[in-house]
PDB file of N, CA and C in Angstrom:
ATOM      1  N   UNK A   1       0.782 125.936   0.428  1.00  0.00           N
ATOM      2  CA  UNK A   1       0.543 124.558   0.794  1.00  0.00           C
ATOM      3  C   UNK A   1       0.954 123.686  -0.384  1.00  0.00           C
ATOM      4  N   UNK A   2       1.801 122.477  -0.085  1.00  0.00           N
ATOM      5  CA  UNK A   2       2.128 121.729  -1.265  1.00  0.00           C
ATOM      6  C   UNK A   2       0.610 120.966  -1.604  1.00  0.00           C
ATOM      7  N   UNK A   3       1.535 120.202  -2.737  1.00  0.00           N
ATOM      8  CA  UNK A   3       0.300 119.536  -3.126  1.00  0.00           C
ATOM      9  C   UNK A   3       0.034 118.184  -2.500  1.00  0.00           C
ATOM     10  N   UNK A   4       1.017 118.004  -2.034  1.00  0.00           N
ATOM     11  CA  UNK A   4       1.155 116.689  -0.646  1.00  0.00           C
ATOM     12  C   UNK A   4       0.333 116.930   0.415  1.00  0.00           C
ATOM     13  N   UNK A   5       0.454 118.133   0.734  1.00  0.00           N
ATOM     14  CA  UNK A   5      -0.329 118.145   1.891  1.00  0.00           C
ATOM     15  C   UNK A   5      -1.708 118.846   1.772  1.00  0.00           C
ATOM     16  N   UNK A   6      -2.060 118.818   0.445  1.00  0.00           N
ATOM     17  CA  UNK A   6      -2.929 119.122   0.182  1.00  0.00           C
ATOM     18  C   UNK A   6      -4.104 117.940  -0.176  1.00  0.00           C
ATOM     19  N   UNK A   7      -3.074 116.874  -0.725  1.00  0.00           N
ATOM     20  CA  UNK A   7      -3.944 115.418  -0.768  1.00  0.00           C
ATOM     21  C   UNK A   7      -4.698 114.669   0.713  1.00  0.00           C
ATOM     22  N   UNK A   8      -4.072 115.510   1.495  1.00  0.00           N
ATOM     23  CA  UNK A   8      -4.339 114.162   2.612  1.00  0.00           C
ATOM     24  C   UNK A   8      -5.769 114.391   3.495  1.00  0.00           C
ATOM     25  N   UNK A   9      -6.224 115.313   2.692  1.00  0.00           N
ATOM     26  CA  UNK A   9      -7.636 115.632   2.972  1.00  0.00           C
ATOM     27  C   UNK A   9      -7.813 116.334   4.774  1.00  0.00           C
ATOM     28  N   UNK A  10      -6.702 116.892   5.338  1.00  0.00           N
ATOM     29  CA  UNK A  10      -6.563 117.586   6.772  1.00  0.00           C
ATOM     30  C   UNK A  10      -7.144 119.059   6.848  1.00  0.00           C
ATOM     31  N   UNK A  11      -6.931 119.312   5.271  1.00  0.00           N
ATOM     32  CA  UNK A  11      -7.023 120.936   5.623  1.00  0.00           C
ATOM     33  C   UNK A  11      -8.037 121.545   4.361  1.00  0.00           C
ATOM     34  N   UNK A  12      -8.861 122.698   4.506  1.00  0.00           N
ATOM     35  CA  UNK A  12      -9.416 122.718   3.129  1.00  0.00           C
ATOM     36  C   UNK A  12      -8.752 123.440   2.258  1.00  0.00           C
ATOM     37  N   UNK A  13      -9.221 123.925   0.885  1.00  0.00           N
ATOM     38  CA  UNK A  13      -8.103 124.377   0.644  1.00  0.00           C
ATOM     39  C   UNK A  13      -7.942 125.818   0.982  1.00  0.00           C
ATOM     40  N   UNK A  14      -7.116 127.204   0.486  1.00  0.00           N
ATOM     41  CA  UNK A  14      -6.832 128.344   1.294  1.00  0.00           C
ATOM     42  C   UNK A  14      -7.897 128.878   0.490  1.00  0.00           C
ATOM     43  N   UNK A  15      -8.615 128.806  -0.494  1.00  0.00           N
ATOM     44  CA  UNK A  15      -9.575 129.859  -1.313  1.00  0.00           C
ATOM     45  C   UNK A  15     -10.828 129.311  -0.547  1.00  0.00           C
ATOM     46  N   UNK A  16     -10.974 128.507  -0.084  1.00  0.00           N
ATOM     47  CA  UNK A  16     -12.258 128.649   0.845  1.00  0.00           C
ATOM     48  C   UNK A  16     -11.982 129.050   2.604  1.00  0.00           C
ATOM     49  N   UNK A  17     -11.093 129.323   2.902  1.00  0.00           N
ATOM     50  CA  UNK A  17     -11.038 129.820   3.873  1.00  0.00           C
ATOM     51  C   UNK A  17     -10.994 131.521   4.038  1.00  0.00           C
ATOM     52  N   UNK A  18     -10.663 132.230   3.169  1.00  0.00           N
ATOM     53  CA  UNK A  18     -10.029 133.254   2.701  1.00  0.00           C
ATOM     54  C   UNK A  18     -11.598 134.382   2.303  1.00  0.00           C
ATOM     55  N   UNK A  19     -12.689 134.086   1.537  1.00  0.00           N
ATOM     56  CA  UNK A  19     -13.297 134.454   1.344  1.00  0.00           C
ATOM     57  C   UNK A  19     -14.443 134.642   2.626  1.00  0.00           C
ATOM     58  N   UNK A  20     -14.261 133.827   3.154  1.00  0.00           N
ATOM     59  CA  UNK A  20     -15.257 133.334   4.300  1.00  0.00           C
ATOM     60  C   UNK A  20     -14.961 134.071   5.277  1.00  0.00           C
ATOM     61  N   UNK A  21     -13.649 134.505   5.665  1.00  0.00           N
ATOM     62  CA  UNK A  21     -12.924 135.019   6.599  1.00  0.00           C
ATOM     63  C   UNK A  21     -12.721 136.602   5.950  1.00  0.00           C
ATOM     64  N   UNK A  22     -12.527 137.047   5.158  1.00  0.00           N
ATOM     65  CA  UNK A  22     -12.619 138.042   4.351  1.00  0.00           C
ATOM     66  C   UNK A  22     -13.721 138.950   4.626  1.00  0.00           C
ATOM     67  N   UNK A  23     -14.963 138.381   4.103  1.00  0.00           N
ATOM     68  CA  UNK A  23     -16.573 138.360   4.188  1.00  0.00           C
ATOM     69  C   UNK A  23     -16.884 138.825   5.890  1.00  0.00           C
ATOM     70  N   UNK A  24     -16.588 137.486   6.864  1.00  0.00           N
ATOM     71  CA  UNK A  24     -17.321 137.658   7.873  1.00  0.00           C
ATOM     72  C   UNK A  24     -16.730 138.961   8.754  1.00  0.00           C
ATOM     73  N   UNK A  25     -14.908 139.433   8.437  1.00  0.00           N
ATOM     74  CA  UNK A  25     -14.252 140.295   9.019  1.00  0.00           C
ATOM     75  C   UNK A  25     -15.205 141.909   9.050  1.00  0.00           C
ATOM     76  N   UNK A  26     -15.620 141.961   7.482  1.00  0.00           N
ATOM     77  CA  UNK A  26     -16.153 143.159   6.722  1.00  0.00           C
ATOM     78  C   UNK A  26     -17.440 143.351   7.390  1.00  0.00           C
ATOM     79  N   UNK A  27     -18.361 142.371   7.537  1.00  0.00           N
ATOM     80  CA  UNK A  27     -19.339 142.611   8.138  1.00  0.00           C
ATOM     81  C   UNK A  27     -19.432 143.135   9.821  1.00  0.00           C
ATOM     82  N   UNK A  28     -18.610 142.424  10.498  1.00  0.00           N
ATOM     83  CA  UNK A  28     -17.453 142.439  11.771  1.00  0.00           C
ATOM     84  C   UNK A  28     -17.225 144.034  12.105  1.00  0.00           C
ATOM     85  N   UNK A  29     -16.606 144.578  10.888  1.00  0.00           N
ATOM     86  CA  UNK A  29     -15.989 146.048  11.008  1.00  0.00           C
ATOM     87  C   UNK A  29     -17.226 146.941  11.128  1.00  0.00           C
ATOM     88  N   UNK A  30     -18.132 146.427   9.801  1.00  0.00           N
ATOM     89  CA  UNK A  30     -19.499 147.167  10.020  1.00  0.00           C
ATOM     90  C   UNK A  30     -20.541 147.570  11.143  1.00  0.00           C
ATOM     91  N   UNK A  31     -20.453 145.819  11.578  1.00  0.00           N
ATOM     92  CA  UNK A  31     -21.130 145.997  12.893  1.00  0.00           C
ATOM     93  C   UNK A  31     -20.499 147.025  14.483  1.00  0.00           C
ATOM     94  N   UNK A  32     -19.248 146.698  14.282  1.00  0.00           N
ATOM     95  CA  UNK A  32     -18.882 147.033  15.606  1.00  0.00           C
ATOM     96  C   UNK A  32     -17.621 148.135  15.421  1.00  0.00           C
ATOM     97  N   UNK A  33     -18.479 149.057  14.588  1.00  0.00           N
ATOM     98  CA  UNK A  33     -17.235 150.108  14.141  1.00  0.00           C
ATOM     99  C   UNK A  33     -16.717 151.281  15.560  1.00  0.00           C
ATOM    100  N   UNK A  34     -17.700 151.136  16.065  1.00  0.00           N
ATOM    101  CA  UNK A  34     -17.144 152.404  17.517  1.00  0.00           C
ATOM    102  C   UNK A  34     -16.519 151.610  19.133  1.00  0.00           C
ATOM    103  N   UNK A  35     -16.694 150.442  18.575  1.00  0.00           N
ATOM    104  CA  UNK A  35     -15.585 149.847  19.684  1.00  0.00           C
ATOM    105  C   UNK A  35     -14.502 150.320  19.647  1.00  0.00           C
ATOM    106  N   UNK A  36     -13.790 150.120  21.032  1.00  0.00           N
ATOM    107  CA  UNK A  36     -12.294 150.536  20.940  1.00  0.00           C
ATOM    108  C   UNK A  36     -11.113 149.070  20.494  1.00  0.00           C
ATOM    109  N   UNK A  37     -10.710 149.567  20.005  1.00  0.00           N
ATOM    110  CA  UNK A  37      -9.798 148.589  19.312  1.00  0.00           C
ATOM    111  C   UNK A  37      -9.332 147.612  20.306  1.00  0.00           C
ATOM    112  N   UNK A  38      -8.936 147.802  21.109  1.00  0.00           N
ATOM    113  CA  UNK A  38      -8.830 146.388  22.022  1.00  0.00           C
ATOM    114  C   UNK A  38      -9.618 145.369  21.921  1.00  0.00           C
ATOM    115  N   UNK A  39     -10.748 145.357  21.882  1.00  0.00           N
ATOM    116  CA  UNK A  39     -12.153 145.064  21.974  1.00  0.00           C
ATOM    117  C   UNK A  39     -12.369 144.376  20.528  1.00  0.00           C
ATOM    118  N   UNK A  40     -12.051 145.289  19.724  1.00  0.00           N
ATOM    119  CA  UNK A  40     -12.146 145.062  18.065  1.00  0.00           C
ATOM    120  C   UNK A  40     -11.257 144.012  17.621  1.00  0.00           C
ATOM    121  N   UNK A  41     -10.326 143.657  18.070  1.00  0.00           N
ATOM    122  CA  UNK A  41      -8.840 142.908  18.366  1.00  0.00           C
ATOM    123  C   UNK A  41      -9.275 141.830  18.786  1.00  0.00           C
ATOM    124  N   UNK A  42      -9.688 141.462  19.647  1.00  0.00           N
ATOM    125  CA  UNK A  42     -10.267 140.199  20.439  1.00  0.00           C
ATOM    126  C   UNK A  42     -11.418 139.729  19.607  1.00  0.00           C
ATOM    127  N   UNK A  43     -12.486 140.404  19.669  1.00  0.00           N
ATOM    128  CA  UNK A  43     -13.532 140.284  18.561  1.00  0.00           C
ATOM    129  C   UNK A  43     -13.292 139.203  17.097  1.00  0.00           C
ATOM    130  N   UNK A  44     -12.098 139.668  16.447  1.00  0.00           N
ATOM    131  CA  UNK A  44     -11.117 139.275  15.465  1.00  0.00           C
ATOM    132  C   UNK A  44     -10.678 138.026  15.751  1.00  0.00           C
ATOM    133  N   UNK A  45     -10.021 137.978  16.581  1.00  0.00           N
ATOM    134  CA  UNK A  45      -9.406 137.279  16.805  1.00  0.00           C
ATOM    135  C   UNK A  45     -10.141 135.693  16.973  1.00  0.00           C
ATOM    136  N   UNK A  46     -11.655 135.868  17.381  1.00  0.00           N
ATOM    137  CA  UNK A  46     -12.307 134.458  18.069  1.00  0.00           C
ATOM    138  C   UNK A  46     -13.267 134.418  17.076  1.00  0.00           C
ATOM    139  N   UNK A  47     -13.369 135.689  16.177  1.00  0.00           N
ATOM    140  CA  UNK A  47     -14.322 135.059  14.996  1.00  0.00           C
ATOM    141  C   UNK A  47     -13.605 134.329  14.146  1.00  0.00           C
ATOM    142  N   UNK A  48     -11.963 134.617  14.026  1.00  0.00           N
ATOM    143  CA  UNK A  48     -11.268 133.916  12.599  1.00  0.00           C
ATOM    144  C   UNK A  48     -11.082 132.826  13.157  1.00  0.00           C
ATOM    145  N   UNK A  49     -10.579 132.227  14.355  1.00  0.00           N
ATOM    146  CA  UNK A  49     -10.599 130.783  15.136  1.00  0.00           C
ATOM    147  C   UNK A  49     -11.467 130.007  14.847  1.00  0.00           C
ATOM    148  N   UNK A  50     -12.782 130.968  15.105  1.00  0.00           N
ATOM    149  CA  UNK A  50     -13.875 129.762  15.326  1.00  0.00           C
ATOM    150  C   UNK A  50     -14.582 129.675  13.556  1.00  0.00           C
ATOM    151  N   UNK A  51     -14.296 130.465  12.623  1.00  0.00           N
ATOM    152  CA  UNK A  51     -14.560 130.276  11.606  1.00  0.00           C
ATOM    153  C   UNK A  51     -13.134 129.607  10.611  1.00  0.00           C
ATOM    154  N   UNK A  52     -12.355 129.689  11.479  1.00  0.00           N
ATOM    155  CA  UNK A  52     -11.560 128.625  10.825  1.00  0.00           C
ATOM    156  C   UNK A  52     -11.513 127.276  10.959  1.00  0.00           C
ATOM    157  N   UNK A  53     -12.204 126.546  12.327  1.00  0.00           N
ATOM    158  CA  UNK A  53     -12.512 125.335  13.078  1.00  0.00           C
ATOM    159  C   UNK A  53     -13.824 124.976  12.328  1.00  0.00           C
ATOM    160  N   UNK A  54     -15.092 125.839  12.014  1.00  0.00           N
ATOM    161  CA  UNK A  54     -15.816 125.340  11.587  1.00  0.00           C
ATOM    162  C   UNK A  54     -15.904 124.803  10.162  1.00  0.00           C
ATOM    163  N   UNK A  55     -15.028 125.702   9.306  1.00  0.00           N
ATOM    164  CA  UNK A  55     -14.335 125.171   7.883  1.00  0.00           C
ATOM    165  C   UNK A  55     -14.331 123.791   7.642  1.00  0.00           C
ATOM    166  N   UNK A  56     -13.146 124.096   8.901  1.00  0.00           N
ATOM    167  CA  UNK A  56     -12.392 122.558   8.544  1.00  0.00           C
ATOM    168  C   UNK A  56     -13.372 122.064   9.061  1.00  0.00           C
ATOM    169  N   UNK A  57     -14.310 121.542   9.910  1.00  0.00           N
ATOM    170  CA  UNK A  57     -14.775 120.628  10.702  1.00  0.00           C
ATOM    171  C   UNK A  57     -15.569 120.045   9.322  1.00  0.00           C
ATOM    172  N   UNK A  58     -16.287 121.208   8.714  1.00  0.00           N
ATOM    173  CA  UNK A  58     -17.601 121.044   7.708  1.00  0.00           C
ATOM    174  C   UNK A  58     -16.396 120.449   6.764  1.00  0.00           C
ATOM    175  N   UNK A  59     -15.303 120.147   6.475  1.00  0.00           N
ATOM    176  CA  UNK A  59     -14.578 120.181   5.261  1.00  0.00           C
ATOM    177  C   UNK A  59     -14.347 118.366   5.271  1.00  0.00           C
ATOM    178  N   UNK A  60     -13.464 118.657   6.447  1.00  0.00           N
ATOM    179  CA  UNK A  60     -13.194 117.150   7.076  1.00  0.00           C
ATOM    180  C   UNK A  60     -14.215 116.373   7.442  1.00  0.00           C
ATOM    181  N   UNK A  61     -15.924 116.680   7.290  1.00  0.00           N
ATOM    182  CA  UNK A  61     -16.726 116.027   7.655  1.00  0.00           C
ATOM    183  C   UNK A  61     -17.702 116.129   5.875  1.00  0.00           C
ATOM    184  N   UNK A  62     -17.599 116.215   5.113  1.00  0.00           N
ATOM    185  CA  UNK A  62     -17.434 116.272   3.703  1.00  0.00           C
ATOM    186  C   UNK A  62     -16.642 115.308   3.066  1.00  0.00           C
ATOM    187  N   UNK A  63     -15.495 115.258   3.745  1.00  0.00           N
ATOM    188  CA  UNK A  63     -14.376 114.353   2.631  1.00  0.00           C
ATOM    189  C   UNK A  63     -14.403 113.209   3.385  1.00  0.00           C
ATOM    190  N   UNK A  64     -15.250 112.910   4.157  1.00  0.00           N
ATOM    191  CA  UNK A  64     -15.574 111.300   5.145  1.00  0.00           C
ATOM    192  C   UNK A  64     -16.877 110.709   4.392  1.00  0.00           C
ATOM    193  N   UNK A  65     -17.525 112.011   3.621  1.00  0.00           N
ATOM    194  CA  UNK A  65     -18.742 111.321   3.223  1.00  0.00           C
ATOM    195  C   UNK A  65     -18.709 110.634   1.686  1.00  0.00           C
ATOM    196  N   UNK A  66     -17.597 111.593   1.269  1.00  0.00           N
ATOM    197  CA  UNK A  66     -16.848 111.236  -0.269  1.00  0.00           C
ATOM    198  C   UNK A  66     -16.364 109.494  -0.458  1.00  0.00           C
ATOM    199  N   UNK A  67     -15.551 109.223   0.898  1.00  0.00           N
ATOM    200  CA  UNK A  67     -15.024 108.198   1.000  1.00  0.00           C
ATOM    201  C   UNK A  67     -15.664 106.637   1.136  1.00  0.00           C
TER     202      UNK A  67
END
């Protein structure tokens, strides 16, 4: 990400998304280790969405309060 588009306050930055998503995957694997991977796949898939939406939401609703 440049640093342009890093000013405009849209996105947070990638080291807080990364850990969070990292973290919640691991716990993810733990919990639901004898699913069949299809399953495990989808699973994945709507936790990193919706923990990527809530990021930003909390991020972009942070840098409104700054302002």
């Amino acid at each position: 990400m440049s640093g342009e588009e890093q000013q405009n306050g849209k996105w947070a930055p990638w080291w807080i998304y990364v850990p969070v998503i990292l973290g919640s995957n691991y716990v993810k694997q733990y919990l639901v280790q004898d699913l069949p991977v299809a399953v495990n796949a989808v699973i994945t898939l709507v936790l990193v969405g919706t923990l990527f939406l809530i990021i930003t939401v909390v991020y972009r609703s942070m840098r409104r309060v700054d302002r």
